[in-house]
C-alpha atoms as a PDB file:
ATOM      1  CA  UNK A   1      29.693  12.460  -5.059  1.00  0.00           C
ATOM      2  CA  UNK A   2      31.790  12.622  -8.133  1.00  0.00           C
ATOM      3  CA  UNK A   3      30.517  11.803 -11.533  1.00  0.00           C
ATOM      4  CA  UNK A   4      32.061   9.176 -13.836  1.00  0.00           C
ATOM      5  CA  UNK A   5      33.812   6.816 -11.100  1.00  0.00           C
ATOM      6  CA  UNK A   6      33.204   3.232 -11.483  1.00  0.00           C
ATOM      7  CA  UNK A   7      30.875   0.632  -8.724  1.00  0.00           C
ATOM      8  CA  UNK A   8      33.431  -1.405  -7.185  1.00  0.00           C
ATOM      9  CA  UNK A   9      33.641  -2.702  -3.665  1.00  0.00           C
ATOM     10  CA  UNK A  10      36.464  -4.113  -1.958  1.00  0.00           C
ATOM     11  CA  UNK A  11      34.677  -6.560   0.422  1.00  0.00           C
ATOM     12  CA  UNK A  12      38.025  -7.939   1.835  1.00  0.00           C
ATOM     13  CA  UNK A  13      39.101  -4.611   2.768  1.00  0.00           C
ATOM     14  CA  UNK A  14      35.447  -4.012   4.055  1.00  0.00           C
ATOM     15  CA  UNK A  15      35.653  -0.620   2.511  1.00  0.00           C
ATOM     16  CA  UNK A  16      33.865   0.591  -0.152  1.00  0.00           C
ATOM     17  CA  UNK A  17      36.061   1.951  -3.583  1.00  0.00           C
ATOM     18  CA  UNK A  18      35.001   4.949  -5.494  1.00  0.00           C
ATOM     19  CA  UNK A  19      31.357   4.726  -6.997  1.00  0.00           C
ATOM     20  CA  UNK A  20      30.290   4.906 -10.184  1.00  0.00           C
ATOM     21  CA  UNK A  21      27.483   8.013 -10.076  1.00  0.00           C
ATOM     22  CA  UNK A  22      25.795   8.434 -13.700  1.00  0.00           C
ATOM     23  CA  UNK A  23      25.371  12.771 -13.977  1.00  0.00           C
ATOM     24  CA  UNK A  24      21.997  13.062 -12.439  1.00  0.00           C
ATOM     25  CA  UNK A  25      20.063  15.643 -14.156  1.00  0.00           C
ATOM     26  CA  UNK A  26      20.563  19.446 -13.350  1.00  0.00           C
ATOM     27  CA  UNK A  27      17.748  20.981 -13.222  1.00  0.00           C
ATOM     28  CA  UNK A  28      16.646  24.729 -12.373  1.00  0.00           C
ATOM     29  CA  UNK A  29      15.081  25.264  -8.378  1.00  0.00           C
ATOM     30  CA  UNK A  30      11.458  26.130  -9.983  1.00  0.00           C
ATOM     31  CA  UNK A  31      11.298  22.507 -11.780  1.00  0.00           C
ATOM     32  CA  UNK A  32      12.927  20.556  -8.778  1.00  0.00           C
ATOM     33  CA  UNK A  33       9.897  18.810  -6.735  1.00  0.00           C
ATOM     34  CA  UNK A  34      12.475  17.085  -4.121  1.00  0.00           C
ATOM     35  CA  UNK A  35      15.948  18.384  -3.060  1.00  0.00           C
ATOM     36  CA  UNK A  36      18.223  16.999  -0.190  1.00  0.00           C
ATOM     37  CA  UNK A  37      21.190  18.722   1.348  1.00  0.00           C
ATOM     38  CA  UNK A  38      23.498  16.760   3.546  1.00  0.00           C
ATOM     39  CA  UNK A  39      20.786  14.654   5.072  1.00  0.00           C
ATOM     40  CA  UNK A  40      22.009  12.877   8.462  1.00  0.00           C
ATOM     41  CA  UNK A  41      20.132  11.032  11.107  1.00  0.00           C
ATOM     42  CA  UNK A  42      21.182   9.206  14.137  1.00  0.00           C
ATOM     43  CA  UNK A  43      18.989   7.252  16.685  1.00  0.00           C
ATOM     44  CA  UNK A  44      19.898   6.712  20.063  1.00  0.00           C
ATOM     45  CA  UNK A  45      22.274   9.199  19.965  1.00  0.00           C
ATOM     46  CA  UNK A  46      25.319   7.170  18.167  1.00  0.00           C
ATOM     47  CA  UNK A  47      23.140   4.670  15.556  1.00  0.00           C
ATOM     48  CA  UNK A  48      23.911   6.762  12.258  1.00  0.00           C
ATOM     49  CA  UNK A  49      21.349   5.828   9.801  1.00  0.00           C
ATOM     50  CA  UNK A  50      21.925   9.047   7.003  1.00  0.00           C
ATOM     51  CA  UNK A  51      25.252   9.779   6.644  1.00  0.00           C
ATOM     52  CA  UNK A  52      25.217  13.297   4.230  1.00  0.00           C
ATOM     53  CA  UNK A  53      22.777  12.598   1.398  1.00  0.00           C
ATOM     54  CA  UNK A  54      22.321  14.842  -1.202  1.00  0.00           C
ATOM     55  CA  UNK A  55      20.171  14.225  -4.214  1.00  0.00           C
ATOM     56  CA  UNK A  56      17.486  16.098  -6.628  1.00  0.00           C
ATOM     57  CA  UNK A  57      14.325  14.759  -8.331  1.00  0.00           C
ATOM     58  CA  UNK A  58      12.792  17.200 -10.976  1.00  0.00           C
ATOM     59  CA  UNK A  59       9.089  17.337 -11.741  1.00  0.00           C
ATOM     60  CA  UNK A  60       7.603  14.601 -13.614  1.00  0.00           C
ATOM     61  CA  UNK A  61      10.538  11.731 -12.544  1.00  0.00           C
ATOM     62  CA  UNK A  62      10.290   8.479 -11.080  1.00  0.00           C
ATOM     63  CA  UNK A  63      13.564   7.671  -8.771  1.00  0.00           C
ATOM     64  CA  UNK A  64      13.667   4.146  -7.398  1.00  0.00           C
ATOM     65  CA  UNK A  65      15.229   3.822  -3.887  1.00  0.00           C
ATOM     66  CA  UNK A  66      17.051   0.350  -3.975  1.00  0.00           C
ATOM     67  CA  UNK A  67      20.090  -1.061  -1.160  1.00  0.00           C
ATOM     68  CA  UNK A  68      20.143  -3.667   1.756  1.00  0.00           C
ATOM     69  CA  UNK A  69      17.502  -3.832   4.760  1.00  0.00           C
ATOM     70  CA  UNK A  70      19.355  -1.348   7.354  1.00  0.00           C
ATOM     71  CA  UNK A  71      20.906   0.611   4.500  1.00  0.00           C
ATOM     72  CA  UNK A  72      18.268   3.640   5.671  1.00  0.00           C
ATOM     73  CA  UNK A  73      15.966   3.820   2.553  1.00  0.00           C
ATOM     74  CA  UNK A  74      12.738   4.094   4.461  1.00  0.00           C
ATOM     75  CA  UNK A  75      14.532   6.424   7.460  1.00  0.00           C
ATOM     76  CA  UNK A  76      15.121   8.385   3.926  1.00  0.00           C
ATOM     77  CA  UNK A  77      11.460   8.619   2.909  1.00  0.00           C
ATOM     78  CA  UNK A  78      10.387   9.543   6.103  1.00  0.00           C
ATOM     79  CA  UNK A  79      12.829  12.127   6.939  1.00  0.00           C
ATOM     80  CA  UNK A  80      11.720  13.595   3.536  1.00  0.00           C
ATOM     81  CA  UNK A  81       8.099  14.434   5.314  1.00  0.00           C
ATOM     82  CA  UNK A  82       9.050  15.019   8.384  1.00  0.00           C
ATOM     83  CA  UNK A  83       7.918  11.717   9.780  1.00  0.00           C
ATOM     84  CA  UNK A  84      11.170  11.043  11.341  1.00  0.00           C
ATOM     85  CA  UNK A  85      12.733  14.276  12.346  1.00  0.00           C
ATOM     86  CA  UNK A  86      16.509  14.523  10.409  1.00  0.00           C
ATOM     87  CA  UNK A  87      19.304  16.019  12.753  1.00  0.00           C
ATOM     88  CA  UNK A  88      20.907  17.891  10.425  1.00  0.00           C
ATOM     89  CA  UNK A  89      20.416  19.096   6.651  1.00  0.00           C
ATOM     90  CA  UNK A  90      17.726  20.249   4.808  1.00  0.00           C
ATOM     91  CA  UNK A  91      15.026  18.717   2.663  1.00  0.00           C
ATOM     92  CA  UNK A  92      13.272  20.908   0.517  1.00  0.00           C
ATOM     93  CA  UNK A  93       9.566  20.012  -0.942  1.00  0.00           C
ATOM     94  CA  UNK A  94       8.295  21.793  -3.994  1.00  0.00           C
ATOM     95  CA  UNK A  95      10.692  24.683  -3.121  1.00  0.00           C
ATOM     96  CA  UNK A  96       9.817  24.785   0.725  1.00  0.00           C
ATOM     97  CA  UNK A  97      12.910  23.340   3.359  1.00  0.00           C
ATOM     98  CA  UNK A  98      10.540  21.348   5.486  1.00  0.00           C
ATOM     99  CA  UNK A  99      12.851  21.547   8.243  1.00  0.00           C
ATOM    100  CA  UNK A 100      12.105  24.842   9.017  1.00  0.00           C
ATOM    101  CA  UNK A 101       8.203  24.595   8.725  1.00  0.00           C
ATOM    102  CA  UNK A 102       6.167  24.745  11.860  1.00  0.00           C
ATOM    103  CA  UNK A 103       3.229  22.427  12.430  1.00  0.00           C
ATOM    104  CA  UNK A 104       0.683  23.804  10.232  1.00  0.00           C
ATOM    105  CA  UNK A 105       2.996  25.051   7.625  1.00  0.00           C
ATOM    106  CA  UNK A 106       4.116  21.404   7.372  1.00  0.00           C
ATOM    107  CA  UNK A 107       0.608  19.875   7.460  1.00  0.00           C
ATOM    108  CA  UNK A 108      -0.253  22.191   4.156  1.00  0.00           C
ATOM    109  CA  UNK A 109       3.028  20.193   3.088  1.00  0.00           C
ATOM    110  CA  UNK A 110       2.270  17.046   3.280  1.00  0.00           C
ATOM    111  CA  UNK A 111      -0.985  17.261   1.741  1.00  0.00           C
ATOM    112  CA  UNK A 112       1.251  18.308  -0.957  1.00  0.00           C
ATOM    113  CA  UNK A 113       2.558  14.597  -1.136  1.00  0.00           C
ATOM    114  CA  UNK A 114       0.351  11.409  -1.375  1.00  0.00           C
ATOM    115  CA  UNK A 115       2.414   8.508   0.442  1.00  0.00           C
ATOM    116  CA  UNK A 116       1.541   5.036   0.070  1.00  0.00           C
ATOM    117  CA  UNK A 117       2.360   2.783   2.163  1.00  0.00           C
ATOM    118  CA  UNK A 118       3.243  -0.923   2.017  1.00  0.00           C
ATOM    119  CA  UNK A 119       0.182  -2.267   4.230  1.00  0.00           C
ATOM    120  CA  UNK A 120      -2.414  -0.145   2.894  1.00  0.00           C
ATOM    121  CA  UNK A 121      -3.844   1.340   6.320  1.00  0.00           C
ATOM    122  CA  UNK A 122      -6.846   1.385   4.776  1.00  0.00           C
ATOM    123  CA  UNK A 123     -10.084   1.343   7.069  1.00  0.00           C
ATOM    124  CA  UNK A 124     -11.070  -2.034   6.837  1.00  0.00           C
ATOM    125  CA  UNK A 125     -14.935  -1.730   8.513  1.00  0.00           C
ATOM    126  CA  UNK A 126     -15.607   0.824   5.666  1.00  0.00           C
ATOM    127  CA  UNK A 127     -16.176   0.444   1.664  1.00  0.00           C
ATOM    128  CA  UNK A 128     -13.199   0.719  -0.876  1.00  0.00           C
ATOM    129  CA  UNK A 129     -15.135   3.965  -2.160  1.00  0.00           C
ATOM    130  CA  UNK A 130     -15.152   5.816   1.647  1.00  0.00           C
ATOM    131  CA  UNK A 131     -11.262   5.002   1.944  1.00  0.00           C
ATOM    132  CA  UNK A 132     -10.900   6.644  -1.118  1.00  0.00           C
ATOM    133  CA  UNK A 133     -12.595   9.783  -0.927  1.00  0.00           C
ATOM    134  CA  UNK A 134     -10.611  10.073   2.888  1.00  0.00           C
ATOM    135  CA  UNK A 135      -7.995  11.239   0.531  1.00  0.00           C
ATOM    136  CA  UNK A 136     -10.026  14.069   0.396  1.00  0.00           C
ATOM    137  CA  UNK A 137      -9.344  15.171   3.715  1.00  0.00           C
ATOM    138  CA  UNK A 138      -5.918  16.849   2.808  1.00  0.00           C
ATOM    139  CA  UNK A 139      -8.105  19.166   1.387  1.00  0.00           C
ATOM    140  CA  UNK A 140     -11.423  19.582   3.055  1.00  0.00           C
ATOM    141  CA  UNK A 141     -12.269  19.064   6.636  1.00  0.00           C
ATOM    142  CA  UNK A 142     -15.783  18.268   8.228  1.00  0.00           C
ATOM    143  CA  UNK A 143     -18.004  15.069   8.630  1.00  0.00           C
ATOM    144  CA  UNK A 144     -19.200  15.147   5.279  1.00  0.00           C
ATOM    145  CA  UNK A 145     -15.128  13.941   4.344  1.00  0.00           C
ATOM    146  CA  UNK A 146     -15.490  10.993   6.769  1.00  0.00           C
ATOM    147  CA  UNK A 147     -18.466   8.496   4.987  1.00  0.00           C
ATOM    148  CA  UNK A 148     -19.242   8.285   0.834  1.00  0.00           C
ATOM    149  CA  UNK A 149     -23.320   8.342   1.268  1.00  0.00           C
ATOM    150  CA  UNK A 150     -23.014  12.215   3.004  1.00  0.00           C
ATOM    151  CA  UNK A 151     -20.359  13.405   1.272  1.00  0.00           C
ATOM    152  CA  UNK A 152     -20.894  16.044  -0.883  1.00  0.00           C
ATOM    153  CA  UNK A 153     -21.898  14.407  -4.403  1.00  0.00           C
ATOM    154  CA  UNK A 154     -18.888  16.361  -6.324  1.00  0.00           C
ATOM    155  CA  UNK A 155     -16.440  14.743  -3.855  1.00  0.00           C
ATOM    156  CA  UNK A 156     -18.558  11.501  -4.414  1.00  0.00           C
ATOM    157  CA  UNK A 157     -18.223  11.526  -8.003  1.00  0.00           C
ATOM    158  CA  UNK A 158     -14.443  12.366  -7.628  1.00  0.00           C
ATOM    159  CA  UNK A 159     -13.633   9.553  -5.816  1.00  0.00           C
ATOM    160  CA  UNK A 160     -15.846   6.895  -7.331  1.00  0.00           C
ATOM    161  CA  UNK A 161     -13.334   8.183 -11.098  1.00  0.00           C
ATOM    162  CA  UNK A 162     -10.294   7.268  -8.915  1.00  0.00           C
ATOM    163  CA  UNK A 163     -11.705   3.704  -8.092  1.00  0.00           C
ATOM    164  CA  UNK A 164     -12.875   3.025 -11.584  1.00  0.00           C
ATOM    165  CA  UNK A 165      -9.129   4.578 -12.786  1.00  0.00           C
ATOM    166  CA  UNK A 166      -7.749   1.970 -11.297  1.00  0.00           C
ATOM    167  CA  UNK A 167     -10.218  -0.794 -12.340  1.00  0.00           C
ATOM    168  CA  UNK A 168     -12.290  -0.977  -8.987  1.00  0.00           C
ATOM    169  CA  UNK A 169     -15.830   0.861  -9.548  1.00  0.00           C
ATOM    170  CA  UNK A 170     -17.401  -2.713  -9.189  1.00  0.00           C
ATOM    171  CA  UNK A 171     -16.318  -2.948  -5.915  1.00  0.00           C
ATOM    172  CA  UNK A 172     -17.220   0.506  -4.563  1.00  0.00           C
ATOM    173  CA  UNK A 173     -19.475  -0.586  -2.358  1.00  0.00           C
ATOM    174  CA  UNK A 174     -17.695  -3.927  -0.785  1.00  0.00           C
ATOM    175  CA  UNK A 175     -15.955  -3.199   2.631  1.00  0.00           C
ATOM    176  CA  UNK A 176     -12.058  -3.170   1.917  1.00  0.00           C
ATOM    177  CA  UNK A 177     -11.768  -6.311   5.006  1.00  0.00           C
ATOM    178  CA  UNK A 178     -13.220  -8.630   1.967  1.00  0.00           C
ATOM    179  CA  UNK A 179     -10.547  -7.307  -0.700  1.00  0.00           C
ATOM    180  CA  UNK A 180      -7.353  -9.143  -1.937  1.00  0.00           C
ATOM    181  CA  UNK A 181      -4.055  -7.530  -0.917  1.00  0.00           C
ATOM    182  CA  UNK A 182      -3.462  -6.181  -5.044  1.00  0.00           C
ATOM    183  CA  UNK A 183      -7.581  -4.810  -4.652  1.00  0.00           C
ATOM    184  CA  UNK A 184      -6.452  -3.198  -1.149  1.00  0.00           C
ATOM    185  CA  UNK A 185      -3.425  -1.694  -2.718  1.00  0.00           C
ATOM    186  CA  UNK A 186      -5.341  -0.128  -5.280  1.00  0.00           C
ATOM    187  CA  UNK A 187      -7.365   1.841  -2.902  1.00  0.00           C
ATOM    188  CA  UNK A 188      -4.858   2.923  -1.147  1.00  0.00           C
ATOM    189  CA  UNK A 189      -3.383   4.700  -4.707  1.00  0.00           C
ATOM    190  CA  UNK A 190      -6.570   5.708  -5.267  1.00  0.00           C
ATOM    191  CA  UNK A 191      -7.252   7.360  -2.309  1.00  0.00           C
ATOM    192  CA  UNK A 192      -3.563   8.828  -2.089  1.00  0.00           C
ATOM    193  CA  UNK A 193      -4.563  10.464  -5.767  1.00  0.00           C
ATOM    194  CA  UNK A 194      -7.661  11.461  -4.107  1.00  0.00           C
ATOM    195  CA  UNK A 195      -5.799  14.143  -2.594  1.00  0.00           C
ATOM    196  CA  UNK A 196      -4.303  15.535  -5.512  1.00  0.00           C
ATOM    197  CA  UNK A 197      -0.664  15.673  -4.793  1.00  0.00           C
ATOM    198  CA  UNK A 198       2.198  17.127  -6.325  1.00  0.00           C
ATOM    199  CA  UNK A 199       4.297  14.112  -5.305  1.00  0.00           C
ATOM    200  CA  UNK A 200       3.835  10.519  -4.430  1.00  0.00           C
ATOM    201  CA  UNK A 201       6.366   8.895  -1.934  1.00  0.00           C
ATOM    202  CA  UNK A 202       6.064   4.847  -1.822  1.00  0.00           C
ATOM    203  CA  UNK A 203       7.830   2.671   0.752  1.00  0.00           C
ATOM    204  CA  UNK A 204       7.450  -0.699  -0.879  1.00  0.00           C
ATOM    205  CA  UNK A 205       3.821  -0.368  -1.689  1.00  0.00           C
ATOM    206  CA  UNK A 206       3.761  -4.151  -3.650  1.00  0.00           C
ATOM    207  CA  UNK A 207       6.334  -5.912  -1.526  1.00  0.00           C
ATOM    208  CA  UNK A 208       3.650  -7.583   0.396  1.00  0.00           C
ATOM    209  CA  UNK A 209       1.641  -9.080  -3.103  1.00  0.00           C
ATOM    210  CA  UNK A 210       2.666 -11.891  -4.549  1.00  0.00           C
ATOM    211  CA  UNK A 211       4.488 -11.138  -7.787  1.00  0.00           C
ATOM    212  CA  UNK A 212       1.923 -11.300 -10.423  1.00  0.00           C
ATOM    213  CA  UNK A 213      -0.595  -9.190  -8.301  1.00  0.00           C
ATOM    214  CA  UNK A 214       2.604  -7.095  -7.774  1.00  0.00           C
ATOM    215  CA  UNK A 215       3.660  -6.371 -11.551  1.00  0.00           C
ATOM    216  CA  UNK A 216      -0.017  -5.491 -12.193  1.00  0.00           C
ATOM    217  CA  UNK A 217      -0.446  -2.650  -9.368  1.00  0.00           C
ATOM    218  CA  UNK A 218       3.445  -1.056  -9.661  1.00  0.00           C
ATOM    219  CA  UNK A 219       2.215  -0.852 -14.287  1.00  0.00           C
ATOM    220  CA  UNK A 220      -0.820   0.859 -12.840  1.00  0.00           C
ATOM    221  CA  UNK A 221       0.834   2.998  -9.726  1.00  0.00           C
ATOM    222  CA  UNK A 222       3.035   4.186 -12.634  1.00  0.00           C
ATOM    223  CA  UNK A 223       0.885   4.613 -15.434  1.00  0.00           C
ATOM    224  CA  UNK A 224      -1.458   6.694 -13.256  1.00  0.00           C
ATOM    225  CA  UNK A 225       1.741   8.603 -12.074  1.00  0.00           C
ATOM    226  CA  UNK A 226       2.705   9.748 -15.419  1.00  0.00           C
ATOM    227  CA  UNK A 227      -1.090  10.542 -16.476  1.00  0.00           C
ATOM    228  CA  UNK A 228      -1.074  12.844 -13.651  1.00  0.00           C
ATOM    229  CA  UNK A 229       2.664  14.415 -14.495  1.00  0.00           C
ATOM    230  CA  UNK A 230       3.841  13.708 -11.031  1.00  0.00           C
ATOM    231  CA  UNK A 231       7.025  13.172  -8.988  1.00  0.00           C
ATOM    232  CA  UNK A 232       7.444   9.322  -7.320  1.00  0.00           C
ATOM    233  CA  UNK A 233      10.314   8.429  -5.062  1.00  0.00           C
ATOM    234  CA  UNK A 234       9.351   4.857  -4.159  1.00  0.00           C
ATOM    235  CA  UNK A 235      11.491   2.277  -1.854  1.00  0.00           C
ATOM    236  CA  UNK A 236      11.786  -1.111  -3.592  1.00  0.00           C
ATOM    237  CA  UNK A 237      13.757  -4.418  -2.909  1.00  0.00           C
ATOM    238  CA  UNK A 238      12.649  -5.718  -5.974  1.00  0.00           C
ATOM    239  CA  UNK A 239      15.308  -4.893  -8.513  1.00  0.00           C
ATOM    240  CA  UNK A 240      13.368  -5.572 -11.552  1.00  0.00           C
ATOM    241  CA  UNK A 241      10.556  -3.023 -10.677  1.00  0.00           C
ATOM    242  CA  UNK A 242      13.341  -0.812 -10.292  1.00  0.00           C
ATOM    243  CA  UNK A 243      14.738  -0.933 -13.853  1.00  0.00           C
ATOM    244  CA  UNK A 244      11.557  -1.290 -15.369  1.00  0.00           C
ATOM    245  CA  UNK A 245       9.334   0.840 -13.725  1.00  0.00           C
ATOM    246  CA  UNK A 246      11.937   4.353 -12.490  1.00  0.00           C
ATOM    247  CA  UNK A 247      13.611   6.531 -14.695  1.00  0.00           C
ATOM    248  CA  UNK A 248      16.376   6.847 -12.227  1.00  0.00           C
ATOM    249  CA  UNK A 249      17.646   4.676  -9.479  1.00  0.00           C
ATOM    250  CA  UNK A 250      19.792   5.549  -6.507  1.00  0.00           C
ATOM    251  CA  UNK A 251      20.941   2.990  -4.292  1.00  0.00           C
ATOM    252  CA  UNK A 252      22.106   3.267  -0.270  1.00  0.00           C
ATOM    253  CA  UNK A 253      24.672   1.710   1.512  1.00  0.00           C
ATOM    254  CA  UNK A 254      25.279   2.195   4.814  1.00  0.00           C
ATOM    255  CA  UNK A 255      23.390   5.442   5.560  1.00  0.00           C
ATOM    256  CA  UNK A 256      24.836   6.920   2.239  1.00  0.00           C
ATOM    257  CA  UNK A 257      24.500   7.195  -1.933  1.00  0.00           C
ATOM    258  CA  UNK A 258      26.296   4.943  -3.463  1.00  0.00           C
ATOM    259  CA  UNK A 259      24.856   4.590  -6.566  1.00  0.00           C
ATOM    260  CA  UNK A 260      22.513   7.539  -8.523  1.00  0.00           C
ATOM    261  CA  UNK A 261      21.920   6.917 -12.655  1.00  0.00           C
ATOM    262  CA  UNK A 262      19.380   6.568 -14.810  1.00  0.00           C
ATOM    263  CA  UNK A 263      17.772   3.312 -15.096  1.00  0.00           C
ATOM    264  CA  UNK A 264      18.353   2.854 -18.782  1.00  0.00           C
ATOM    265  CA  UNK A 265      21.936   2.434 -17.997  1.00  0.00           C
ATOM    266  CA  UNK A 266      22.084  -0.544 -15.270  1.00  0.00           C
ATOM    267  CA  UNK A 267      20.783  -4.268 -15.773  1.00  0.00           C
ATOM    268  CA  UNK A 268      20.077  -6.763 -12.808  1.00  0.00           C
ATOM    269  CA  UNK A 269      23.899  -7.849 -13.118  1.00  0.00           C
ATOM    270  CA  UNK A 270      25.449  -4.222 -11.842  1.00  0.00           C
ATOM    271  CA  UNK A 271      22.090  -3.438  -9.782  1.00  0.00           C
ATOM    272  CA  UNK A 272      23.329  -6.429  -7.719  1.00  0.00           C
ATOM    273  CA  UNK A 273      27.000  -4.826  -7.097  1.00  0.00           C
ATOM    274  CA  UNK A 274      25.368  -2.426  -4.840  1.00  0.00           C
ATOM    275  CA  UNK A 275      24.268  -5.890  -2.689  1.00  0.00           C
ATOM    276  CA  UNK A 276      27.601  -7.490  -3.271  1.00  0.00           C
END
């Protein structure tokens, strides 16, 4: 998309003018951690959900996925692992096009990428500090990765600093079935940490906590993402997590970028254009 047009939609028309796309930065291949080349994906053969995306994230940034339900932000996410299969482009990860990967090649991938996801899927029989050190598992295989009290103590150790990181080590030992939604949520981070990824991808991983539980997790997802210098692409409906909490926002509509600039520059007020 071109650089320097203005946001403005012509809802009578029902067609969109051009859009106002802040420079996003240009960064050289070796620093890029995420980079999409005309990104499309249809279900059911005619349903087009991507419609050409392109984008780039560069190590160390925080992008903010914003736009309407059905505007394909978390068909996005998952096409960028592989989840969801694209039909055409190419997404590359840390300098790999995961399209081309075959199954094992792609499973060394993703435990490249720690992905958190909006309703935990934490185990909810087993204790906060055995979710976490599952994160392990991207690493390690064996029993001794499945239960905390036979794991091996340096893996212990590891994941019992993730829980306390994010304010849990009192609760190691309580089964996550008797934790609020905000105490589940931190587990899951923790445990997504627990692998040590390169990049974290989020698809709405507060939207269901209510908002002050909510504000507290997203300042500690992204404090504990810039501790750890890493990439974050996360979805979010919530417009004010978006400015506050990414250093760069691009928004969807219909299937395609209409909107990529740094958050600095926007305010609730134009965010809301993009909904308009």
């Amino acid at each position: 998309m071109n650089s320097g047009a203005v946001v403005t939609f012509d809802r009578a028309a029902g067609e969109s003018l051009p859009v106002r796309v802040a420079s996003p930065s240009r960064v050289l291949a070796e620093s890029t951690d995420i980079n999409i080349t005309g990104l499309c994906k249809t279900f059911d053969g005619q349903r087009q959900v991507l419609r050409d995306i392109h984008f780039s994230i560069p190590r160390g940034q925080a992008v903010a996925l914003i736009g309407h339900n059905g505007s394909g932000k978390s068909t996005l996410l998952r096409c960028c692992l592989r989840l969801v299969q694209p039909c055409s482009g190419a997404v590359s990860l840390l300098g790999s096009d995961i399209t081309t990967l075959g199954a094992r090649q792609l499973r060394g991938m993703r435990a490249k990428v720690g992905f958190v996801f909006q309703r935990h899927n934490l185990v909810a029989r087993l204790s906060a500090l055995t979710n976490v050190l599952h994160g392990v598992q991207a690493r390690k295989k064996g029993p001794r990765t499945w239960f905390h009290s036979i794991a091996p103590q340096k893996d212990r150790e590891e994941a019992m600093a993730q829980l306390h990181s994010v304010g849990l080590a009192n609760l190691a030992e309580r089964r996550v079935d008797g934790l609020s939604g905000g105490e589940s949520q931190r587990v899951a981070i923790a445990r997504a940490l627990m692998q040590r990824p390169k990049i974290v991808m989020a698809d709405e991983p507060v939207a269901s906590l209510d908002p002050l539980a909510g504000d507290e997790v997203m300042g500690l997802f992204l404090h504990r993402i810039k501790d750890e210098g890493l990439t974050l692409l996360f979805v979010s409906h919530n417009l004010d997590h978006a400015l506050r909490y990414a250093d760069r926002i691009i928004g969807l509509r219909d299937g395609r970028v209409e909107l990529d600039t740094p958050s600095k520059t926007e305010n609730l007020a134009t965010l809301r254009e993009l909904y308009g």
